[in-house]
Protein backbone atom coordinates (compact mmCIF):
# COMPACT_ATOMS: atom_id res chain seq x y z
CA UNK A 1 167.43 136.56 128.36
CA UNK A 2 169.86 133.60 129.30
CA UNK A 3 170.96 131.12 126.98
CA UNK A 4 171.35 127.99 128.07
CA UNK A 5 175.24 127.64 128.12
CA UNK A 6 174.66 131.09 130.32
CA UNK A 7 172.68 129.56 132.92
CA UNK A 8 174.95 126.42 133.12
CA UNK A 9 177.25 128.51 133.76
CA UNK A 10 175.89 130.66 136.50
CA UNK A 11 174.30 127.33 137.96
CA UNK A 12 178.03 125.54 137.80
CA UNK A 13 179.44 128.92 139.56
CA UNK A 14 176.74 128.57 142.02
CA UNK A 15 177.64 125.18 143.04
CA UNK A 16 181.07 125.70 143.48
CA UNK A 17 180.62 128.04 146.14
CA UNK A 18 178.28 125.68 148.14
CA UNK A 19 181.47 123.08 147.44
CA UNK A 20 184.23 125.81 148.58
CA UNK A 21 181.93 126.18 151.39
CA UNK A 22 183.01 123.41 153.24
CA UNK A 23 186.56 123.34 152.01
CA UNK A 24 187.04 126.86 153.45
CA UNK A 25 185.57 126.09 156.92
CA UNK A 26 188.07 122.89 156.96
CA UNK A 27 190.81 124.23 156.42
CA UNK A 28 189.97 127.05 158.34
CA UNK A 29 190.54 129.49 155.49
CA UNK A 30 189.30 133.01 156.56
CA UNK A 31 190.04 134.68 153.24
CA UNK A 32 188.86 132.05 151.22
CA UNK A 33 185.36 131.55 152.65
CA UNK A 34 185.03 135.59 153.48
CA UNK A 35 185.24 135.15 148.90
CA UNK A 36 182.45 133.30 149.30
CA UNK A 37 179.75 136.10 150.46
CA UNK A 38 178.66 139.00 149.43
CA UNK A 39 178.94 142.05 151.11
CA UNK A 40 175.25 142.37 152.62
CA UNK A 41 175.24 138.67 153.28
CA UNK A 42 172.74 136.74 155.84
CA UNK A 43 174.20 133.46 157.57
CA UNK A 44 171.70 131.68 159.72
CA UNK A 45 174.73 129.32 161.62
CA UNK A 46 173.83 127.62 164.84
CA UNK A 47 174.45 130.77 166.33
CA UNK A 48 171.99 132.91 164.55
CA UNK A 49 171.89 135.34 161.79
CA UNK A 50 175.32 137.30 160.73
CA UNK A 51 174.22 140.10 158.74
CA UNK A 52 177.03 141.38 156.57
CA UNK A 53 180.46 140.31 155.65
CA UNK A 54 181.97 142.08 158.45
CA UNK A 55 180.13 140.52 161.04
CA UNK A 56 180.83 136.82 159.74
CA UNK A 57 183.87 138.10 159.78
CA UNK A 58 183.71 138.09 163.04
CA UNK A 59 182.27 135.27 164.37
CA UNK A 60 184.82 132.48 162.20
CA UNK A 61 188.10 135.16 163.33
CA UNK A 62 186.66 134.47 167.12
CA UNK A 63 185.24 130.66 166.92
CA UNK A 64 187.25 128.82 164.70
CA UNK A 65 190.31 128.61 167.04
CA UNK A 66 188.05 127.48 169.70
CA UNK A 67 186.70 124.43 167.82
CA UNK A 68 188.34 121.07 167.04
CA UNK A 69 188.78 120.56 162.48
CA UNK A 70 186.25 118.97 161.08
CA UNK A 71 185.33 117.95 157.75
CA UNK A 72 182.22 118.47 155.06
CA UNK A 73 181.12 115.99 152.77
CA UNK A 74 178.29 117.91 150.67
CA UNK A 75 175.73 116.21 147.76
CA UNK A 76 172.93 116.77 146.19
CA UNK A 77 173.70 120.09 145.12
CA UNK A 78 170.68 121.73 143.27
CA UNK A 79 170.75 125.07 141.80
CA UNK A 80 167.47 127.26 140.05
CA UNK A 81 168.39 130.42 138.82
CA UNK A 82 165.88 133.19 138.93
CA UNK A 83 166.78 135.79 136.72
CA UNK A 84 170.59 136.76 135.67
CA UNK A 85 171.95 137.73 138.89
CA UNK A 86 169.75 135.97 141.58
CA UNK A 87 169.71 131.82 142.40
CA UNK A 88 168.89 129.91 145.04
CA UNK A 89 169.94 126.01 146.02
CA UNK A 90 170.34 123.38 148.14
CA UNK A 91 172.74 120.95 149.30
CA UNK A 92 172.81 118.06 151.74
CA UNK A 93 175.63 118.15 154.06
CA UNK A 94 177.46 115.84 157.15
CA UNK A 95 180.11 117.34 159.23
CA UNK A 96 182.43 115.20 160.93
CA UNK A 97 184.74 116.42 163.96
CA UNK A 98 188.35 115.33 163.62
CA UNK A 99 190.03 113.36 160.91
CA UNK A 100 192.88 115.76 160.94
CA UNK A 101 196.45 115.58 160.54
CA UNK A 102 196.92 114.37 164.48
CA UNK A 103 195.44 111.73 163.11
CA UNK A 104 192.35 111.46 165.25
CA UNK A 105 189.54 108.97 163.41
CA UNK A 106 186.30 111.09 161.83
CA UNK A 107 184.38 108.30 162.49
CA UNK A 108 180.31 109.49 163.18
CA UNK A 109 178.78 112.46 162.16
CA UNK A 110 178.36 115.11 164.52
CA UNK A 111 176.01 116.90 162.08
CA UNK A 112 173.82 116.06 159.30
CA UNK A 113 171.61 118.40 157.19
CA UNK A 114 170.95 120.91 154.20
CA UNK A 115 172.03 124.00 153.57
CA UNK A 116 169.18 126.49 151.78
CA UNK A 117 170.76 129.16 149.89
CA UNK A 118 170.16 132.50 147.90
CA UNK A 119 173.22 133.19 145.24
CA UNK A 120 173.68 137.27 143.65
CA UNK A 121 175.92 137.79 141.02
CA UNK A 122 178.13 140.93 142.19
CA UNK A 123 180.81 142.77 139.92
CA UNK A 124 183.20 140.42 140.90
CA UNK A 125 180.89 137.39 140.20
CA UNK A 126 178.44 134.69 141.97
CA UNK A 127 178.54 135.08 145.99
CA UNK A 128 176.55 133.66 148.50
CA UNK A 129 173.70 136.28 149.63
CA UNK A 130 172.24 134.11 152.35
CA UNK A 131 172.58 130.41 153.84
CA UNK A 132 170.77 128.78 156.42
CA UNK A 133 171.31 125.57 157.89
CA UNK A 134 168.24 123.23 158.43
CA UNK A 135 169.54 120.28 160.72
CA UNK A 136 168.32 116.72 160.36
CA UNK A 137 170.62 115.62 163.19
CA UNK A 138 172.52 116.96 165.36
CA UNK A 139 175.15 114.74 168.25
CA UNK A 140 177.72 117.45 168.75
């Protein structure tokens, strides 16, 4: 049975990989945001599902050079725990293209939505298990 400084905690951990999330894909951190999954991971990205680490792998190694930086601004981050190593959450998100270093404005959101995710606590912590994106709008 949790206390309840133990599920604050796995609810805090939780939440900062939904934050890191976003931080990773911006800076276009490979290493970082592979951290960030476990290794039988599901991501449901506009693309469709990756299923395992390797394959995300993958896809950000061969589209992430190909697309302009960005940036995530994500809220409303709500985490349940179900038991001592499973969670799930939300969080609302907007992506903006540009607002890099060439200075190019980030000035409308090309992207706007919530991200629905499943959390496992692995030997080396929390990781993401799945994430799917649910769009509200999309302009890109």
């Amino acid at each position: 049975m949790l206390t309840a400084l133990d599920r604050m905690l796995a609810e805090h951990e939780c939440a900062k990989l939904a934050i890191a999330y976003g931080s990773c894909v911006d800076g276009r951190d490979i290493e970082g945001f592979m951290a960030l999954w476990s290794e039988d991971a599901v991501w449901y990205n506009t693309r469709g599902p990756l299923e395992g680490a390797a394959a995300i792998r993958r896809d950000v190694e061969a589209t992430w050079g190909k697309s302009p930086p960005g940036r995530h601004i994500c809220t409303n981050i709500s985490v349940k725990l179900a038991d001592d190593t499973h969670a799930s959450g939300t969080s609302y998100f907007m992506f903006y293209l540009g607002g890099d270093v060439a200075g190019r404005p980030a000035t409308i959101p090309q992207f706007i939505g919530r991200y629905l995710d499943d959390y496992v606590k692995t030997e080396t912590g929390w990781r993401i298990a799945s994430r799917r994106i649910e769009l509200a709008l999309k302009l890109a």
